[in-house]
Every structure is written in structure tokens, then in C-alpha cells.
Protein backbone atom coordinates (compact mmCIF):
# COMPACT_ATOMS: atom_id res chain seq x y z
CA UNK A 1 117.12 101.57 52.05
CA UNK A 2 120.18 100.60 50.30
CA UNK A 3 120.56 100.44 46.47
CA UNK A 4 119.65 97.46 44.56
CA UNK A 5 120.83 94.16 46.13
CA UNK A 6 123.52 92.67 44.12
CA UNK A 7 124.11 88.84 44.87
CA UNK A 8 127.57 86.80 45.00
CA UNK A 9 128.32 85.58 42.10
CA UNK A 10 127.65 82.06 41.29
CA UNK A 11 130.55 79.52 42.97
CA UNK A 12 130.66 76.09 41.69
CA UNK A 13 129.77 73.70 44.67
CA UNK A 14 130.23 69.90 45.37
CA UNK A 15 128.03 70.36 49.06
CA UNK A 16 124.73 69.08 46.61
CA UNK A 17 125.81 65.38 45.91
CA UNK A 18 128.00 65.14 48.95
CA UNK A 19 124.80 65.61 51.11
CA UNK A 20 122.43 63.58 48.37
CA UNK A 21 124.76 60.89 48.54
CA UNK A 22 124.60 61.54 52.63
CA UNK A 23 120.42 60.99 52.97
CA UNK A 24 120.71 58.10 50.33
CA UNK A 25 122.72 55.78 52.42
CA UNK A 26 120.97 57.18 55.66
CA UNK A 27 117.56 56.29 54.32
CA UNK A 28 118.87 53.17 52.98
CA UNK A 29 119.81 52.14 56.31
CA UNK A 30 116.64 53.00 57.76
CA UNK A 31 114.26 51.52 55.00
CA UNK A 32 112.77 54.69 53.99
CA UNK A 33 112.04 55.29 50.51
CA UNK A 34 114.14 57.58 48.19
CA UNK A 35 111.11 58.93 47.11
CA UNK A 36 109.80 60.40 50.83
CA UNK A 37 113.50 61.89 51.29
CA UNK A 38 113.84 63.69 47.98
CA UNK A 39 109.71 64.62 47.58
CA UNK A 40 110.23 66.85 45.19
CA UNK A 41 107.14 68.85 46.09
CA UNK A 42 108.45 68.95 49.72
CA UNK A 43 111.81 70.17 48.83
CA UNK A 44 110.53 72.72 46.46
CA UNK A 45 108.71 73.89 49.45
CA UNK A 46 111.34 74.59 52.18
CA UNK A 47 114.07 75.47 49.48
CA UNK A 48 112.42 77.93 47.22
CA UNK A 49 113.63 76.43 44.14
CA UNK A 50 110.84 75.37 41.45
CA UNK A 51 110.04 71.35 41.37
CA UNK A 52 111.74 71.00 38.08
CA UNK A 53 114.86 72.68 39.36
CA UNK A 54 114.86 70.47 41.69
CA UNK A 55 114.54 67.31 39.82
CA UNK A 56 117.47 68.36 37.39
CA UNK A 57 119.12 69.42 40.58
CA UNK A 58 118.95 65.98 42.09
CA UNK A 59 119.73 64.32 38.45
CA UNK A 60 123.19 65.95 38.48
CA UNK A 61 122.13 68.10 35.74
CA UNK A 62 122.32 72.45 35.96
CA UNK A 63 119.21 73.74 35.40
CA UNK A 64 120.20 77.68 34.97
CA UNK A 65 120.28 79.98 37.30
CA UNK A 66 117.70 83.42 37.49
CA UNK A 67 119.38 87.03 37.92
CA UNK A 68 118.75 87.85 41.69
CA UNK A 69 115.40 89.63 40.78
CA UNK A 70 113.97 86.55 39.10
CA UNK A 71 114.58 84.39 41.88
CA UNK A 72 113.38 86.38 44.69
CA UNK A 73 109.99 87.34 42.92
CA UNK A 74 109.68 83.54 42.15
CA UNK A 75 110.56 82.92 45.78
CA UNK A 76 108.12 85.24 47.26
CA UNK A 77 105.66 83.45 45.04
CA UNK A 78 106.17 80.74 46.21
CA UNK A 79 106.14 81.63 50.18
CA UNK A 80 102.72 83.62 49.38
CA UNK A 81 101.29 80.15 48.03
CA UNK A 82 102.37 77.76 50.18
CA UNK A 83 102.68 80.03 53.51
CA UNK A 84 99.05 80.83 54.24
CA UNK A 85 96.96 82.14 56.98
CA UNK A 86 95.25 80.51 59.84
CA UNK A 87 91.96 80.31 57.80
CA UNK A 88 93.72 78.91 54.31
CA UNK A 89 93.87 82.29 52.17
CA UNK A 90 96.95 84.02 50.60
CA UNK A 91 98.50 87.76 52.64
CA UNK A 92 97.59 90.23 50.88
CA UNK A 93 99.72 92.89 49.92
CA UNK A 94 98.93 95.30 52.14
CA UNK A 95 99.75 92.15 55.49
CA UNK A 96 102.89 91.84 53.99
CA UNK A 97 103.66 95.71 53.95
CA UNK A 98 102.35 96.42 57.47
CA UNK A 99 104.44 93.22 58.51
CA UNK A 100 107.43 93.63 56.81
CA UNK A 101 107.86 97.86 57.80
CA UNK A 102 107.16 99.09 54.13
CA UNK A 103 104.54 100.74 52.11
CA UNK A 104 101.86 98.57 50.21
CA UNK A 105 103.33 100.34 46.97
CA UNK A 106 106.83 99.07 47.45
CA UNK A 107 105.17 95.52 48.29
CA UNK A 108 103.37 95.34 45.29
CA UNK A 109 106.06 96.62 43.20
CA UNK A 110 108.35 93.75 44.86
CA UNK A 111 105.59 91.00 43.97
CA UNK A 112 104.98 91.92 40.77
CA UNK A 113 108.73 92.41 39.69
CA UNK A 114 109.01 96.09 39.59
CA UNK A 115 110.99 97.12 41.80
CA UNK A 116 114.68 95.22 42.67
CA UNK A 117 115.17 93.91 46.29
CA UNK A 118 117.62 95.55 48.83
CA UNK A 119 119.07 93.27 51.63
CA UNK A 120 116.18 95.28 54.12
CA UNK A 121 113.15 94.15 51.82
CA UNK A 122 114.46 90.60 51.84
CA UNK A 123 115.23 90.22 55.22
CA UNK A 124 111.58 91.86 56.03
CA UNK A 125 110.11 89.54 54.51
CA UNK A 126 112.03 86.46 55.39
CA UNK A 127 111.29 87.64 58.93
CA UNK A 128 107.57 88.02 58.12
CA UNK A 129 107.22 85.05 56.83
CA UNK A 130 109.24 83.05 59.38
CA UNK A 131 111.62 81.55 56.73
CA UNK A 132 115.32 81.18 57.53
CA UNK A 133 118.44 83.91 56.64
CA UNK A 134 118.86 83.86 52.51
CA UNK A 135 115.64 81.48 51.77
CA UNK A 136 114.95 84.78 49.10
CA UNK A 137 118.50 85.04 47.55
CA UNK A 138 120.51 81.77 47.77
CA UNK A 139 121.43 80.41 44.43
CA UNK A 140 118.92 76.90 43.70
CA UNK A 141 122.04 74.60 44.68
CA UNK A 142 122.84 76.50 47.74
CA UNK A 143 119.21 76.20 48.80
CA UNK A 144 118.45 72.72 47.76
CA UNK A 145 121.49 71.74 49.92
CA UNK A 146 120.08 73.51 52.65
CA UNK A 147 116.50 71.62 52.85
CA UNK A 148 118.36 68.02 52.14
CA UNK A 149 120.49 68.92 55.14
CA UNK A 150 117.58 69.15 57.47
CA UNK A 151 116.20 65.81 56.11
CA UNK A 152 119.71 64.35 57.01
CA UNK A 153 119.13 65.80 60.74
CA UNK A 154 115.52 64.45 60.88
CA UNK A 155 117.25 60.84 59.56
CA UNK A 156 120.17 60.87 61.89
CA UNK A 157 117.77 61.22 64.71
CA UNK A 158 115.50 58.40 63.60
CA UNK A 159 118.86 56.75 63.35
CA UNK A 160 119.70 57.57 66.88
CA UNK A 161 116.51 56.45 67.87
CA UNK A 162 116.82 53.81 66.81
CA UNK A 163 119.93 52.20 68.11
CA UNK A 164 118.81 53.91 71.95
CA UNK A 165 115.73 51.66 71.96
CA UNK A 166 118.03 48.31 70.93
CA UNK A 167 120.92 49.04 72.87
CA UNK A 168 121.70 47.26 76.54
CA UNK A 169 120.36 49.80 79.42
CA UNK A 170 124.48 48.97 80.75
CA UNK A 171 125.98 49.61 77.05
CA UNK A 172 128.84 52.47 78.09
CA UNK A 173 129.01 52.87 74.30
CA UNK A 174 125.57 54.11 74.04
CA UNK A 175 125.55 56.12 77.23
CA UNK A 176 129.05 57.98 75.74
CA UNK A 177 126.95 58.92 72.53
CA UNK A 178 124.11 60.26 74.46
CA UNK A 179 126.44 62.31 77.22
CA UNK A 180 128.59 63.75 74.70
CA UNK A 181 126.65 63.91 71.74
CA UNK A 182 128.76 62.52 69.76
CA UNK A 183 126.00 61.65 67.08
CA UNK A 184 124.92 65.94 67.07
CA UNK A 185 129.29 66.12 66.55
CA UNK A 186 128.86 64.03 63.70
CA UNK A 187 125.70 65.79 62.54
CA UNK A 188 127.65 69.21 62.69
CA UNK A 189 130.56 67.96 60.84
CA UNK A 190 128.56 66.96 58.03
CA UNK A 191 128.42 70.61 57.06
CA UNK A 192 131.92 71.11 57.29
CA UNK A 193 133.28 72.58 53.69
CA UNK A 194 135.89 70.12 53.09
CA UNK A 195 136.95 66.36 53.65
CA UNK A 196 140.11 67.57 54.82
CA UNK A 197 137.64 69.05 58.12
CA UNK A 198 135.47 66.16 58.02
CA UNK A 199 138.33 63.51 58.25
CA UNK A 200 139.76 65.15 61.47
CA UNK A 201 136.34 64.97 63.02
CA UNK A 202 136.12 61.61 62.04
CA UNK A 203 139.68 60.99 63.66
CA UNK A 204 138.78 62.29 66.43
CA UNK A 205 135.52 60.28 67.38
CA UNK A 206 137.22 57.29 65.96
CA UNK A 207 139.67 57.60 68.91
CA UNK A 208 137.30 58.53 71.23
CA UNK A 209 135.06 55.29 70.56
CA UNK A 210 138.02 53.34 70.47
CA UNK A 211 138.21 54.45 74.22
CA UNK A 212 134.99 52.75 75.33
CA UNK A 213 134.36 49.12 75.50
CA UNK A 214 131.23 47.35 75.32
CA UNK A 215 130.35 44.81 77.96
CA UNK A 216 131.23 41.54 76.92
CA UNK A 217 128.42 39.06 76.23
């Protein structure tokens, strides 16, 4: 094992209202209710960050940020609690030890604060409990983004859905987005960093729908 893990340290970002902004006009479209897409309990779930984090998060206010330890032992709380077994009960200590390659010592030392993470321990347990790359260690904005950005896949899809089942069998429009994906392209650029990337995607499908014409009426 390496020495303690240190974190990056903390970079302003503008991805949290770009993508809240994002699922608000998405659900708007759709008729869904701003509060299913930002559940607060939900979100707290898949991002790791505590519910009233999450509401300040989504209110445009900071709400602090933990040292690295901090977060991950509230983290791993969190997975043990909501993250159960088959029959409803929490891992024990010694399950997450003999599934994450470590000694039931240096698990309990890691759940009860005691001991600082190394990259290994939290990508042990990440693995163990099935949770994606950084879901232990990325700062509450980072990881709030992250869980809002799979709500904006699971809308653009009901979007997509959508618009298949009420357009023409013969619509070449519709049969270009589902060949080429061109609504996954538009998914995909949605994480790009900048506008600057995002506006030559958009170019480029703008041009590329420009190309197709729907059958007259």
C-alpha cells in the first residue's frame, strides 16, 4: 500500500448549474416534476454527498468541503447503509475485508476513521461495492454533477422515446437520428468541458440535419 491518499485540490467548477440548468429544461419538456429529477434523497444516494449538501448544492450555495478523510468515511457510511445484502442487513466488517483484499483490522480502522485511505483501499472498496471510479473521493460538486448527468441520460432517452413513437414510419429525419445516433452524440457532448467544444458539436449536427429533409405533407 501506498502512503496516505492525498486528493486534488479543490478547482472551482461551472459543470453543476450547466447540467442543473440541462435536466430542468429536459424535464420541463417532458412534464416531469423538478422534484422527481433533483430527489434529494435519490441524489444523495448515487452521489455520496449528504442530503443537505445537496440541497445547498442545488441552491447555488457552497456548502464546505470535508478533508479527503472526512468524506470517504462519510461515503463509506453511506454505501454500508444504503448498499445492503440480499436479505436487508448491513456487511459487516469482516465481508468488506475478505471482499475488498484487506484485513478486518484495516477495515475497521477505515470505517471508524482511524486509519487514512490509500488509492488501493478506495478502489477495493468501490469495486466491492459495485460503485463507479472516485464515488469515495470526488469533491460534493464533482459528484453531484455526476448523478444529475445520469438523470439527463435517463431524460434524453424518454425524450427519444418519445419523438420515435410520434414520428412518420417514412420520416428520414428520424431514421438519421436512430442510424447515427445523433441523439447519444448530443448526449456525449453534454459532458464536454467547455462551450467552445459543445458549440462545434452543435455545428456539426446542425449541418448534418440541415442535410435531411422531411417528407412533405
Amino acid at each position: 500500500m501506498t502512503g496516505g491518499f492525498e486528493g486534488p485540490d479543490a478547482v472551482p467548477t461551472t459543470a453543476l448549474p450547466a447540467v442543473v440548468a440541462r435536466v430542468t429544461a429536459l424535464a420541463d419538456r417532458l412534464g416531469v416534476a423538478h422534484a422527481e429529477v433533483f430527489d434529494v434523497g435519490r441524489l444523495s444516494a448515487a452521489s455520496g454527498v449528504p442530503e443537505s449538501v445537496v440541497k445547498a448544492l442545488l441552491s447555488g450555495r457552497s456548502a464546505g468541503e470535508p478533508d479527503v478523510q472526512a468524506r470517504f468515511v462519510q461515503r463509506l457510511d453511506l454505501l454500508r447503509r444504503t448498499r445492503l445484502k440480499p436479505n436487508g442487513r448491513r456487511y459487516t466488517q469482516q465481508e468488506i475485508a475478505d471482499g475488498a483484499g484487506m484485513s478486518r483490522q484495516q477495515a475497521g480502522a477505515l470505517i471508524n476513521g482511524d486509519r487514512r485511505p490509500t488509492m488501493e483501499h478506495c478502489d477495493a472498496i468501490q469495486r466491492f461495492f459495485r460503485v463507479h471510479a472516485g464515488f469515495l473521493t470526488a469533491e460534493d460538486p464533482e459528484a453531484l454533477t455526476g448523478a444529475l448527468q445520469h438523470t439527463e441520460q435517463e431524460l434524453l432517452q424518454k425524450l427519444a422515446d418519445r419523438e420515435r413513437a410520434a414520428a412518420p414510419a417514412d420520416d428520414p429525419l428520424e431514421r438519421l437520428l436512430q442510424d447515427h445516433g445523433v441523439r447519444g452524440i448530443a448526449w456525449r457532448a453534454a459532458q464536454l468541458p467547455t462551450d467552445q467544444h459543445r458549440d462545434k458539436v452543435a455545428e456539426w449536427l446542425d449541418m448534418l440535419l440541415e442535410s435531411v429533409q422531411r417528407p412533405k405533407a
